[in-house]
C-alpha atoms as a PDB file:
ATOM      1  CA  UNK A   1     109.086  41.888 152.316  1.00  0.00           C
ATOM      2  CA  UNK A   2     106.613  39.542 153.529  1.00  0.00           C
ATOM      3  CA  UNK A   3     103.424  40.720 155.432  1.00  0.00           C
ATOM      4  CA  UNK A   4     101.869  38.731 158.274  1.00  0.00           C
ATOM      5  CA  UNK A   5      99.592  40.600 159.730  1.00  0.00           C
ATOM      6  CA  UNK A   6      95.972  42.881 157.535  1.00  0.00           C
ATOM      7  CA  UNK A   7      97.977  45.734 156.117  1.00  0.00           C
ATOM      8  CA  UNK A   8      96.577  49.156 155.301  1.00  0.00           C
ATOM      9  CA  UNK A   9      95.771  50.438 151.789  1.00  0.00           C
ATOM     10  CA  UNK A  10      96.370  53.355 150.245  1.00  0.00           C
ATOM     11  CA  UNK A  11      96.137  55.308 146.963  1.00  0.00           C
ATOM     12  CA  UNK A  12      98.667  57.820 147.477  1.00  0.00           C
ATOM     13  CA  UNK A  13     101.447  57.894 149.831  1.00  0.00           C
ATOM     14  CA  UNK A  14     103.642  60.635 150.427  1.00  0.00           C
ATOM     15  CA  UNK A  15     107.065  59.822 151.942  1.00  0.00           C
ATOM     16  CA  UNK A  16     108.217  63.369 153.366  1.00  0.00           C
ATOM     17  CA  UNK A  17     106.993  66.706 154.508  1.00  0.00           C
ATOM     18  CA  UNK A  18     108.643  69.234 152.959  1.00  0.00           C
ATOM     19  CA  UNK A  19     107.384  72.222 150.446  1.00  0.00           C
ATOM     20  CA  UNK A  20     107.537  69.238 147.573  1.00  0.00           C
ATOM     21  CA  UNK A  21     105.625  66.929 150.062  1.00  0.00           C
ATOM     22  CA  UNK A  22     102.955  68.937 151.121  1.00  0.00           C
ATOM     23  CA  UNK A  23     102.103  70.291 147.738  1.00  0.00           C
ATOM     24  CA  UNK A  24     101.749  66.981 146.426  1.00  0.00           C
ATOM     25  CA  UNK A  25      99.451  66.097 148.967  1.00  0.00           C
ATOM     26  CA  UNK A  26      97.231  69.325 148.867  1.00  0.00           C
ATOM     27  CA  UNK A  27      96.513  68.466 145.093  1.00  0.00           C
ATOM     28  CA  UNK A  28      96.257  64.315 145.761  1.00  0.00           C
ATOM     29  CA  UNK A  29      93.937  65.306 148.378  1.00  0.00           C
ATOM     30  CA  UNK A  30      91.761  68.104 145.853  1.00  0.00           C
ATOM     31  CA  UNK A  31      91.876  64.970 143.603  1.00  0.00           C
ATOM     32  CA  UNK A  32      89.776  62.802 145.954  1.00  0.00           C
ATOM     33  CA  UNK A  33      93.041  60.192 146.375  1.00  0.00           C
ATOM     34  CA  UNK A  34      92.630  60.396 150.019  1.00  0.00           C
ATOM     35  CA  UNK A  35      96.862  60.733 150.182  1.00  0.00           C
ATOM     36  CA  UNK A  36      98.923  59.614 153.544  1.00  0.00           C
ATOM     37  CA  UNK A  37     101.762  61.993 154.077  1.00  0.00           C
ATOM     38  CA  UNK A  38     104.949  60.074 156.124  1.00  0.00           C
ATOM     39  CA  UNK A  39     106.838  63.178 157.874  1.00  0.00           C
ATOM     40  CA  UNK A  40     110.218  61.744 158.026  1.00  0.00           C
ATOM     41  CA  UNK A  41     112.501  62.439 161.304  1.00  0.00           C
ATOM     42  CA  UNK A  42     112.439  65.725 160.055  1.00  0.00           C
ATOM     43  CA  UNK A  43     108.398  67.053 159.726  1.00  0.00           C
ATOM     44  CA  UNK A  44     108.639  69.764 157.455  1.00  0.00           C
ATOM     45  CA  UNK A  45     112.180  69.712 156.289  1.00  0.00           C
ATOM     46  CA  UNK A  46     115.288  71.519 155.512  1.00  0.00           C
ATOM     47  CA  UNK A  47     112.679  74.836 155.331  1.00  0.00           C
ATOM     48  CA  UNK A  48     111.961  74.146 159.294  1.00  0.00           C
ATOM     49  CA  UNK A  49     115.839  74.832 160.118  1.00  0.00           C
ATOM     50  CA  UNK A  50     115.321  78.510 158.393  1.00  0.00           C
ATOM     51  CA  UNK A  51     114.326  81.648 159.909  1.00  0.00           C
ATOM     52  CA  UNK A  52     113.159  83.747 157.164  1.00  0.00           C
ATOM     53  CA  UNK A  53     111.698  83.130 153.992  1.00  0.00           C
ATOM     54  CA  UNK A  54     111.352  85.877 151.761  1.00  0.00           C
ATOM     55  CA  UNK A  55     111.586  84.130 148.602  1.00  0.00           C
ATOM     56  CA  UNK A  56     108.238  82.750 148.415  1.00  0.00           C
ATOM     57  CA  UNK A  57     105.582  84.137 146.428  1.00  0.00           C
ATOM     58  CA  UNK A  58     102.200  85.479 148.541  1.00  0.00           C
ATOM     59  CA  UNK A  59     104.204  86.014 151.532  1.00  0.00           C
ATOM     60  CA  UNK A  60     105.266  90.126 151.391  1.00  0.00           C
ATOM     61  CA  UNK A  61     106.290  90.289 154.701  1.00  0.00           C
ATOM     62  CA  UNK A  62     108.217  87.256 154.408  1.00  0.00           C
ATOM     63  CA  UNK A  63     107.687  84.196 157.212  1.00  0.00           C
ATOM     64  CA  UNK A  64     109.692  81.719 158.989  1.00  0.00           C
ATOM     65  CA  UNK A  65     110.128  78.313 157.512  1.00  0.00           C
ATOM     66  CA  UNK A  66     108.525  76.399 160.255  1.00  0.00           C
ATOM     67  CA  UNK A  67     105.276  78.637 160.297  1.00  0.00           C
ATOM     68  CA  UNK A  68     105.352  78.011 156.566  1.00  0.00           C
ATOM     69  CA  UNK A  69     105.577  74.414 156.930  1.00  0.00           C
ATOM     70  CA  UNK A  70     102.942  74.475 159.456  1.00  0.00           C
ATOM     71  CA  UNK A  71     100.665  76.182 156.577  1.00  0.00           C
ATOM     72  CA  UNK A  72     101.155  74.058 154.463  1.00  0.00           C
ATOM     73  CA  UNK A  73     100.616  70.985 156.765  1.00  0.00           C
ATOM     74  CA  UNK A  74      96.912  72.742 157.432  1.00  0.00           C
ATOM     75  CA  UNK A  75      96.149  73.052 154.380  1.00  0.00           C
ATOM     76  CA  UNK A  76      97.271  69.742 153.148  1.00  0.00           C
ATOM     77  CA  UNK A  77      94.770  68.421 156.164  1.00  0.00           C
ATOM     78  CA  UNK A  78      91.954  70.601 155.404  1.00  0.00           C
ATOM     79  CA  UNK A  79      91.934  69.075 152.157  1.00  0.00           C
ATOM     80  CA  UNK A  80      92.056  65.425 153.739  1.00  0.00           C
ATOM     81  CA  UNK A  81      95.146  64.349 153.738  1.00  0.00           C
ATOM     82  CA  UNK A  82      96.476  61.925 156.670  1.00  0.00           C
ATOM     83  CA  UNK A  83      99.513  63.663 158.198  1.00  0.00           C
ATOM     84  CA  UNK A  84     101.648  60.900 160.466  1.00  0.00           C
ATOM     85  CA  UNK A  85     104.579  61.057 161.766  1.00  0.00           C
ATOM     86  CA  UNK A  86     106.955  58.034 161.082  1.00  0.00           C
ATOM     87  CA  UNK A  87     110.177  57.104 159.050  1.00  0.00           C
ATOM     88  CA  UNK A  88     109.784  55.055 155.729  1.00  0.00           C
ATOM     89  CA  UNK A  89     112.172  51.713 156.871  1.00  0.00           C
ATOM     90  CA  UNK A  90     111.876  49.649 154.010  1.00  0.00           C
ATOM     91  CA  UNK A  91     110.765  49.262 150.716  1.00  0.00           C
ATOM     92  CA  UNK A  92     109.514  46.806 148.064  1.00  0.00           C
ATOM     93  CA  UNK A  93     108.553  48.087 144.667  1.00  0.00           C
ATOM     94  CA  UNK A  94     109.198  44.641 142.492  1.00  0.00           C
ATOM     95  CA  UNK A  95     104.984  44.090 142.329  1.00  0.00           C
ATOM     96  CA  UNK A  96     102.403  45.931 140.793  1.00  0.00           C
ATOM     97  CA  UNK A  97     101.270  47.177 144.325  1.00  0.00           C
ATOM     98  CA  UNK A  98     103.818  48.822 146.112  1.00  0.00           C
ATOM     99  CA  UNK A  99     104.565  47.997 149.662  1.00  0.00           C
ATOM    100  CA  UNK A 100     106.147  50.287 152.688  1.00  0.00           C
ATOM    101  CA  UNK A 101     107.757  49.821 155.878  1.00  0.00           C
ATOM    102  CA  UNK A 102     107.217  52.450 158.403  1.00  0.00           C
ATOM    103  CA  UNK A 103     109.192  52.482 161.386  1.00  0.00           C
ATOM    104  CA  UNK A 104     110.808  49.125 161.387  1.00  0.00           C
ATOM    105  CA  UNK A 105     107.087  47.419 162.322  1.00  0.00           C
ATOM    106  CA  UNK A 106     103.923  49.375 160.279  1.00  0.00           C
ATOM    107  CA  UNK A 107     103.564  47.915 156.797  1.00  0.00           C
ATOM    108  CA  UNK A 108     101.175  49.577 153.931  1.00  0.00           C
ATOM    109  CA  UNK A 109     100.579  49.209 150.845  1.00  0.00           C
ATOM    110  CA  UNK A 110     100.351  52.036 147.945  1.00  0.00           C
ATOM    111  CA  UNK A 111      98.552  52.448 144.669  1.00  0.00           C
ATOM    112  CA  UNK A 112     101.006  55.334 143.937  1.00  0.00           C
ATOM    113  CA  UNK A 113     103.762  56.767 146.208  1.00  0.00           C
ATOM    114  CA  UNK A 114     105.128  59.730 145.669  1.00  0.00           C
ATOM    115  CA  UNK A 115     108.751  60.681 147.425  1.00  0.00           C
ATOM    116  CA  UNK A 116     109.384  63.891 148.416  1.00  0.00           C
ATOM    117  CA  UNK A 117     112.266  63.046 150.869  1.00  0.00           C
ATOM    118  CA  UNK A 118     114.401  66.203 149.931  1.00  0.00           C
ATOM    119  CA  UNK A 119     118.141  66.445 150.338  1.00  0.00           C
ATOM    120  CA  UNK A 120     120.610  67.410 153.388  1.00  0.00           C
ATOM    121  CA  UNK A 121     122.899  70.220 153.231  1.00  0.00           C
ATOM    122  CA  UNK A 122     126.598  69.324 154.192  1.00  0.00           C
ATOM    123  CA  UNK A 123     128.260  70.784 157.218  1.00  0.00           C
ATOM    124  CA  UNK A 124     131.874  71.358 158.211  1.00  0.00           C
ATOM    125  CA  UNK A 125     130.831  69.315 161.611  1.00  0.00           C
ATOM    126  CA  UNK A 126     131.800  72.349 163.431  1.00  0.00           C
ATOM    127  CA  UNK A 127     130.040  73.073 167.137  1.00  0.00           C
ATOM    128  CA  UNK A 128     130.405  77.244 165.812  1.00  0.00           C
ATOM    129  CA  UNK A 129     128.991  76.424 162.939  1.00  0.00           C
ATOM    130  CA  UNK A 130     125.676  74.770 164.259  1.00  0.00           C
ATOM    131  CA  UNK A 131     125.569  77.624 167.076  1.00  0.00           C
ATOM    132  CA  UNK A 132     125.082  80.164 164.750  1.00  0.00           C
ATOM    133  CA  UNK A 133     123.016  78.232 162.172  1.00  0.00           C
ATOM    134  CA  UNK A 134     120.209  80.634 160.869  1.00  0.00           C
ATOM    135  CA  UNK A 135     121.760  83.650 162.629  1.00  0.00           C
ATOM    136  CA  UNK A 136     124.687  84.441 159.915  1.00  0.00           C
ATOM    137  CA  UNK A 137     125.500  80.801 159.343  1.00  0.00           C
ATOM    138  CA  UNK A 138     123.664  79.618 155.857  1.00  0.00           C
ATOM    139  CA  UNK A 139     123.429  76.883 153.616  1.00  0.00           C
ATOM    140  CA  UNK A 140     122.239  78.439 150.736  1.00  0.00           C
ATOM    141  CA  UNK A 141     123.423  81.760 149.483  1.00  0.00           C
ATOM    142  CA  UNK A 142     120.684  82.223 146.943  1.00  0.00           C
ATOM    143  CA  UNK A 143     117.763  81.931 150.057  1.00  0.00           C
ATOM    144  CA  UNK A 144     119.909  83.967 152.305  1.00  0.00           C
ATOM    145  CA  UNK A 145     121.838  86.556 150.748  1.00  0.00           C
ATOM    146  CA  UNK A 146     119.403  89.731 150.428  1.00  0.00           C
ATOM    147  CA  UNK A 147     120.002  89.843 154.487  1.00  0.00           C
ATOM    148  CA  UNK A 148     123.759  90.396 154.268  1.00  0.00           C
ATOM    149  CA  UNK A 149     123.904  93.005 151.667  1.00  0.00           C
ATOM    150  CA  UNK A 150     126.939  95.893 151.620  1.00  0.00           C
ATOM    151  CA  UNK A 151     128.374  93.536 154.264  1.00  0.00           C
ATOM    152  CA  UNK A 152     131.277  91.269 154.359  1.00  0.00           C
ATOM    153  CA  UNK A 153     130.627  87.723 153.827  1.00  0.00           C
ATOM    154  CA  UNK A 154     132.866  84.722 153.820  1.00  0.00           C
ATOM    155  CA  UNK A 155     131.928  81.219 151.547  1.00  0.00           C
ATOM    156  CA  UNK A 156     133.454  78.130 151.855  1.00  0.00           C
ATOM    157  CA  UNK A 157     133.547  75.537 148.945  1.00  0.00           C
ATOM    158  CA  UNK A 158     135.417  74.919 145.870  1.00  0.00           C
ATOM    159  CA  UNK A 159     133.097  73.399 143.459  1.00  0.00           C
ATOM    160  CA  UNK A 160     130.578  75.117 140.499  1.00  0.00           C
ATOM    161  CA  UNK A 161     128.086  75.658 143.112  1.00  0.00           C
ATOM    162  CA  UNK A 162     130.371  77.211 145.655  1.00  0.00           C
ATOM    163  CA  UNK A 163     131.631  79.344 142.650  1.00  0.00           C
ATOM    164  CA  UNK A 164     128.069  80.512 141.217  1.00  0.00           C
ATOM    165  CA  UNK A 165     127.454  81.042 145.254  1.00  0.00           C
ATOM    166  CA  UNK A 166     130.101  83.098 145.774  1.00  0.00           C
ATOM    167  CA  UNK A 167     129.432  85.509 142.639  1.00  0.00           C
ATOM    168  CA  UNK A 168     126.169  85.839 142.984  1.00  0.00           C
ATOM    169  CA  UNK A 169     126.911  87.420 146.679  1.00  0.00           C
ATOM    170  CA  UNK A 170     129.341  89.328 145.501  1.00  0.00           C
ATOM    171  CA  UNK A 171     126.538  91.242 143.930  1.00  0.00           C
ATOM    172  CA  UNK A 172     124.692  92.028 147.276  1.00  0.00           C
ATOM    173  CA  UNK A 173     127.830  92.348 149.507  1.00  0.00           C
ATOM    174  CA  UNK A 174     130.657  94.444 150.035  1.00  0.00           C
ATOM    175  CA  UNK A 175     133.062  91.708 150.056  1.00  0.00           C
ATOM    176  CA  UNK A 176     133.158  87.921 149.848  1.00  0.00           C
ATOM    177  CA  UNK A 177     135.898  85.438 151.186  1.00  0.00           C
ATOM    178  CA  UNK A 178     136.027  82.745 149.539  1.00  0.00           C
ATOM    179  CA  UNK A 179     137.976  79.647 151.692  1.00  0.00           C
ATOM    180  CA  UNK A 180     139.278  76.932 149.023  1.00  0.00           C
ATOM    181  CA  UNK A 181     141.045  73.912 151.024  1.00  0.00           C
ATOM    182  CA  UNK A 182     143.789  73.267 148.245  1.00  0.00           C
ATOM    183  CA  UNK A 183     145.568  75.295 146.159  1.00  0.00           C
ATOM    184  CA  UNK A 184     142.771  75.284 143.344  1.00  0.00           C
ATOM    185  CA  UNK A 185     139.372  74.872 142.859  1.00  0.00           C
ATOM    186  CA  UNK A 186     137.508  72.024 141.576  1.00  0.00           C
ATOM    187  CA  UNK A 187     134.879  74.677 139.512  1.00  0.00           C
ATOM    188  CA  UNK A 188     134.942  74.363 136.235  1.00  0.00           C
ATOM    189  CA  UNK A 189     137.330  76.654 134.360  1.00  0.00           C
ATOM    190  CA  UNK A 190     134.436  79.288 133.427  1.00  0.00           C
ATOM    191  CA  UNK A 191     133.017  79.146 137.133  1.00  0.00           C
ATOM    192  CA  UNK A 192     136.757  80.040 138.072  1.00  0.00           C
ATOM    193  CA  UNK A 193     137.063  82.741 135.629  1.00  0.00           C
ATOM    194  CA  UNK A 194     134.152  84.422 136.788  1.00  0.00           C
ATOM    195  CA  UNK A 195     135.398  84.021 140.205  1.00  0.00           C
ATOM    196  CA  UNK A 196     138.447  85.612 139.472  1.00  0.00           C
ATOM    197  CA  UNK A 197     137.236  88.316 137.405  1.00  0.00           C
ATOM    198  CA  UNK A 198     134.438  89.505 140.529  1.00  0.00           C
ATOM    199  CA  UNK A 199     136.720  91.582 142.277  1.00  0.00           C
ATOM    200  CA  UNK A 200     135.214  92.103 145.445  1.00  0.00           C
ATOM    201  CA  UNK A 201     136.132  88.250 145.893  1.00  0.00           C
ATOM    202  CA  UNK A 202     139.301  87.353 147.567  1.00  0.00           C
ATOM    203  CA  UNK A 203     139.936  83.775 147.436  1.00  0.00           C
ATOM    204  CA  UNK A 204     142.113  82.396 150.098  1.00  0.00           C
ATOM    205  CA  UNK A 205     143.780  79.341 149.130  1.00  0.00           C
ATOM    206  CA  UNK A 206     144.156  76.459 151.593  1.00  0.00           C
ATOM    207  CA  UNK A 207     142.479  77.887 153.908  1.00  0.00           C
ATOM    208  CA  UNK A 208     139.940  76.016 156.238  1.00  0.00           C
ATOM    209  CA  UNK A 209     137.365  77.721 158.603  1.00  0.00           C
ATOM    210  CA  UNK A 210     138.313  76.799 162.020  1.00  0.00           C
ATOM    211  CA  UNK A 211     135.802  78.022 164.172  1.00  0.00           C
ATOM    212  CA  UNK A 212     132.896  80.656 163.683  1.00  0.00           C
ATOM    213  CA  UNK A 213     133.097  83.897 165.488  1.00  0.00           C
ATOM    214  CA  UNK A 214     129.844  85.859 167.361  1.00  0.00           C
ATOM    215  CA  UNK A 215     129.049  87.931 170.007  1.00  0.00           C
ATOM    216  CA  UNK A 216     126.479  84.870 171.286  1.00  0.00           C
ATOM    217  CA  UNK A 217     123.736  86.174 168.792  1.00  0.00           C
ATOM    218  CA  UNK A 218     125.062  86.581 165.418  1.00  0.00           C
ATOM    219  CA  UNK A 219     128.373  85.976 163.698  1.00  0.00           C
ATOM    220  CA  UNK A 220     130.908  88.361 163.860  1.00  0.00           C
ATOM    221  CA  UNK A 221     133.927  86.962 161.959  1.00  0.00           C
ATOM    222  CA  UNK A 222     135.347  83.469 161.437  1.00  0.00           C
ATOM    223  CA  UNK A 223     138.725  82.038 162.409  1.00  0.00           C
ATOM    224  CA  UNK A 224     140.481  80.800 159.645  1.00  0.00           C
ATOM    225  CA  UNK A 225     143.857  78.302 159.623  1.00  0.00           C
ATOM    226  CA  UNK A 226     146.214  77.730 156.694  1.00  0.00           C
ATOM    227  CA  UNK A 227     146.739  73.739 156.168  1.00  0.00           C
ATOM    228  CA  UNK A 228     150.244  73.943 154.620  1.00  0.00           C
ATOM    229  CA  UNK A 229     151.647  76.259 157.442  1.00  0.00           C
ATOM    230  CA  UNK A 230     149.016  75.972 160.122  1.00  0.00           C
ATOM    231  CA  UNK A 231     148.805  79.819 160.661  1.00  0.00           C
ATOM    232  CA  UNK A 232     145.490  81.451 161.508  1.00  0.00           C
ATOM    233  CA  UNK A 233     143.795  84.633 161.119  1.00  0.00           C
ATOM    234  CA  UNK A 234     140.440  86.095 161.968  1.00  0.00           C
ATOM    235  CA  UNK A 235     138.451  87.532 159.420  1.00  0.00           C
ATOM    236  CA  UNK A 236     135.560  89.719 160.319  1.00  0.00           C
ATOM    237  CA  UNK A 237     132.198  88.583 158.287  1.00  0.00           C
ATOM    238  CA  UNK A 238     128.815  88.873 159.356  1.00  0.00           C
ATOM    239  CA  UNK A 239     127.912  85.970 157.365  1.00  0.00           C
ATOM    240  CA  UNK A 240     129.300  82.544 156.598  1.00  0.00           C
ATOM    241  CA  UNK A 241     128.082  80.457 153.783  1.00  0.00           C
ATOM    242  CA  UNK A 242     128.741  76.907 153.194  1.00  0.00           C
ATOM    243  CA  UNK A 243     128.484  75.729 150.013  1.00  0.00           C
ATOM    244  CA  UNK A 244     130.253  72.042 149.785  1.00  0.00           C
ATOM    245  CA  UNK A 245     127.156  70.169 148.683  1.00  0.00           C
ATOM    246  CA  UNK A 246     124.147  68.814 149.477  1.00  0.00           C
ATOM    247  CA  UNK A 247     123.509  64.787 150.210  1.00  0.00           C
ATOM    248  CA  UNK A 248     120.168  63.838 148.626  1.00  0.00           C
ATOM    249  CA  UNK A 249     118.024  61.508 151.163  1.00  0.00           C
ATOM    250  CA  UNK A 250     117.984  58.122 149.033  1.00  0.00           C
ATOM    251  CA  UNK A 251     119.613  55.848 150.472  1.00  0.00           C
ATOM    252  CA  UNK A 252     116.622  53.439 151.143  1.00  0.00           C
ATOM    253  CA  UNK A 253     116.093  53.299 147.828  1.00  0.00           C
ATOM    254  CA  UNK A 254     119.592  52.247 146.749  1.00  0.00           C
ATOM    255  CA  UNK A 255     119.385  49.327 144.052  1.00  0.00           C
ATOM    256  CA  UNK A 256     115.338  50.231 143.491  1.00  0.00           C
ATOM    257  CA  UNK A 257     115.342  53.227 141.792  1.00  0.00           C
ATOM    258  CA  UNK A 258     117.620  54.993 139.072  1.00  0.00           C
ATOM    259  CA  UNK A 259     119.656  57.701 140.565  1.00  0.00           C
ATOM    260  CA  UNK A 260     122.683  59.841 139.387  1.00  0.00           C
ATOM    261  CA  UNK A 261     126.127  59.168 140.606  1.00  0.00           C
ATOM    262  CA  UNK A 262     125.697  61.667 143.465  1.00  0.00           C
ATOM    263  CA  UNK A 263     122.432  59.833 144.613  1.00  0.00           C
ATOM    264  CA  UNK A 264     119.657  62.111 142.962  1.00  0.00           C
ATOM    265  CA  UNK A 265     116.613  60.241 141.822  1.00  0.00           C
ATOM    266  CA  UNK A 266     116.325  60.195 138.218  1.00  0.00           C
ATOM    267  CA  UNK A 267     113.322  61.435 136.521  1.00  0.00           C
ATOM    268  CA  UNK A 268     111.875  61.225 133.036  1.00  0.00           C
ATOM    269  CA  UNK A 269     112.442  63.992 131.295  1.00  0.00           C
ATOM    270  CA  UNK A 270     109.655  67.153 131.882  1.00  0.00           C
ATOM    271  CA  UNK A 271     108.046  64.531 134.052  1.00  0.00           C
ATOM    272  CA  UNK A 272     108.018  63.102 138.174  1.00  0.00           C
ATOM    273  CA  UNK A 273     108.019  59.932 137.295  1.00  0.00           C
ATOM    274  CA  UNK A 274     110.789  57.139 138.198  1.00  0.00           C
ATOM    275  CA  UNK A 275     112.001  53.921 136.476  1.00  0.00           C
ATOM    276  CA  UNK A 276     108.897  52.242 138.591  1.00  0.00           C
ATOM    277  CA  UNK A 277     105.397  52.858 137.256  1.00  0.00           C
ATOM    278  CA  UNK A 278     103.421  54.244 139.647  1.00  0.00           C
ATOM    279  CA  UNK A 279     106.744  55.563 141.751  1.00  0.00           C
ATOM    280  CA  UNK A 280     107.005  59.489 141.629  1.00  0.00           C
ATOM    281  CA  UNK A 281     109.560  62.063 142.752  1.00  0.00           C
ATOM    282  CA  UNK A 282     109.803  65.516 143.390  1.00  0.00           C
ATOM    283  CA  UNK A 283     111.642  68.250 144.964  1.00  0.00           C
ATOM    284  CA  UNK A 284     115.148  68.205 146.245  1.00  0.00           C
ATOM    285  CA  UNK A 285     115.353  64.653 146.059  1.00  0.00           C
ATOM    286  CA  UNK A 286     115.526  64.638 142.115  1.00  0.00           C
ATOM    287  CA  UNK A 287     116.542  68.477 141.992  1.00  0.00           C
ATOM    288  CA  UNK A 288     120.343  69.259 142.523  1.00  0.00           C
ATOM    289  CA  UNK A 289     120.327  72.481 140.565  1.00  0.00           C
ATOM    290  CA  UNK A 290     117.583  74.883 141.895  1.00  0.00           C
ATOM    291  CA  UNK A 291     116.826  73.336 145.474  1.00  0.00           C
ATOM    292  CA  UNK A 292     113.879  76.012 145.741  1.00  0.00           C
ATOM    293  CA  UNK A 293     110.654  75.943 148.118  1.00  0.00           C
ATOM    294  CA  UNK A 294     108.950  77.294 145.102  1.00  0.00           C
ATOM    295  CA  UNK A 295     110.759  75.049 142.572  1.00  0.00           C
ATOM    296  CA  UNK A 296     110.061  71.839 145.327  1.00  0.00           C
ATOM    297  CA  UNK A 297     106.491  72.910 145.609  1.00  0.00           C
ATOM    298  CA  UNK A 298     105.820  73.284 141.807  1.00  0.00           C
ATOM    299  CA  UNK A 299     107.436  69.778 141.631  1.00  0.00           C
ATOM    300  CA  UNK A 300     104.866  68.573 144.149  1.00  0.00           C
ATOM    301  CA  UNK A 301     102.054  69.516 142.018  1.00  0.00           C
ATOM    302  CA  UNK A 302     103.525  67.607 139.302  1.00  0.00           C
ATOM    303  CA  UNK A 303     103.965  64.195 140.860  1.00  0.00           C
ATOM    304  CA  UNK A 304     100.213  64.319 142.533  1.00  0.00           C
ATOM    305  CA  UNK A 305      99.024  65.240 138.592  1.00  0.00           C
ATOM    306  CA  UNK A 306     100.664  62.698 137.312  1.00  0.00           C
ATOM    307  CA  UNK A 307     100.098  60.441 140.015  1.00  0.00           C
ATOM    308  CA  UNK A 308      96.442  60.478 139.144  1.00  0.00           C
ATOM    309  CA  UNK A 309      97.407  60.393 135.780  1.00  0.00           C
ATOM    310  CA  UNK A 310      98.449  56.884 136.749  1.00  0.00           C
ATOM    311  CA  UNK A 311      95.445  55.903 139.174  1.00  0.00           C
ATOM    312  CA  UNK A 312      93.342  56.942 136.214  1.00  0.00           C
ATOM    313  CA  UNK A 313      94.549  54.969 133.192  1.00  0.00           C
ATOM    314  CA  UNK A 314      94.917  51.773 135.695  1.00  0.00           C
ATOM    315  CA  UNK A 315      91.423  51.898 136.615  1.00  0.00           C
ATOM    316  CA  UNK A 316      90.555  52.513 133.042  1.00  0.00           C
ATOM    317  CA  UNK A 317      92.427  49.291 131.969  1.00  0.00           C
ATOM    318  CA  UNK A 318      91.438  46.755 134.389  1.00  0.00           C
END
């Protein structure tokens, strides 16, 4: 990447704006490493698309996601920290300073950078389905749950996480329909035994959601079509949870960074820190198990610590 005109410097940058982002830049910022937070197209992340959040600790009442995020964002500022809105384009990490496109045209460079771009549920690409996103259409069972309980639910997915999903509602709700597309899951064999052995889940093999039901406001059932003899049926759910993965944002840094084979950044172990010194992630980006605000945040708070970890000890040795 080669850099024509006087670039920018700066000791921290944060590339997203989520829970992860924002507490990494509220303790880079405490730390005097005057940190640059990058919002993404997104400001504020997957949290901004959810209504309530009653997961979070200090907030007994609960809260919305985007007044959360907008917290956060205060507090990040109040602190110092440079809040801009722009899209990370490019990236070179092959020298000891580390160098950023933003937007196609802004170039900066970094001491430390910490990436905090998070992770994008999947969707069946329905129109229903977006409609009724956040009023009984979820993305993640374990956030959402508590509002559906004795109520009828349906799930769609046919992985481990779809499984775990749909047993751990079947705790809170009346009864959960689980939609599998073929004519067996792709859990492992203990996920599936669980699954079978909940019995308020009925598991309705390939079966495909078709559209998603509701009254305008909220969900009232989903349409559901069998794919061997293209019958359909409407189920009546006040909920619909879909649970066939997330896609973790990384692809600009494809070939630079270590990640899993589903695209998850890869960090040392109990640590932030990437196969690049100096290059930290946290939150959803790395994390394809819990994919918490509070498990994102507490990540965030790691990567600034260590980041000036790593200011520290290169100042030290030069």
């Amino acid at each position: 990447m080669e850099f024509k005109q006087e670039v920018e410097h700066i000791q921290c940058l944060i590339i997203g704006s989520g829970p992860a982002g924002y507490t990494a830049a509220i303790y880079a910022a405490r730390a005097d490493m005057k940190p640059v937070v990058y919002t993404g197209i997104v400001p504020g992340g997957q949290l901004t698309q959810t209504t309530e959040v009653d997961n979070f600790p200090g907030y007994p009442k609960g809260i919305t996601g985007p007044v959360m995020m907008e917290d956060l964002r205060e507090q990040a500022e109040r602190f110092g920290t440079s809040v801009r809105f722009g899209y990370v384009t490019k990236v070179d990490f092959t020298g000891t300073v580390h160098r950023v496109e933003i937007d196609g045209t802004v170039q900066v460079t970094a001491d430390t950078v910490i990436i905090a771009t998070g992770a994008t549920a999947k969707w069946l690409g329905l129109e229903s389905e977006q409609k009724y996103n956040g009023f009984g259409v979820s993305a993640c069972a374990v956030c959402d749950g508590f509002f559906f309980k004795n109520q009828e639910v349906a799930i769609v997915g046919a992985g481990d996480t779809a499984a775990e999903e749909a047993t751990y509602l079947a705790k809170l709700c009346s009864k959960v329909h689980m939609l599998v597309r073929r004519d067996e899951f792709r859990a492992s064999k203990a996920m599936v035994h669980r699954v079978m052995n909940t019995p308020n889940i009925e598991v309705h093999y390939n079966s495909e959601a078709k559209e998603v039901l509701g009254d305008g406001q909220v969900v009232t059932g989903i349409r559901v079509i069998n794919n061997k003899d293209q019958s359909e049926k409407d189920i009546e759910v006040t909920g619909f949870f879909v649970a066939i993965g997330h896609k973790p944002n990384t692809d600009l840094f494809t070939g630079v960074l270590d990640m899993d084979e589903t695209g998850y950044l890869i960090t040392k172990p109990d640590s932030t820190a990437t196969n690049i010194p100096g290059v930290f992630a946290c939150g959803d980006v790395q994390d394809n198990v819990f994919r918490q605000a509070i498990t994102a945040a507490g990540t965030g708070c790691m990567a600034a610590l260590e980041a000036e970890r790593y200011l520290a000890a290169k100042e030290g040795g030069e």
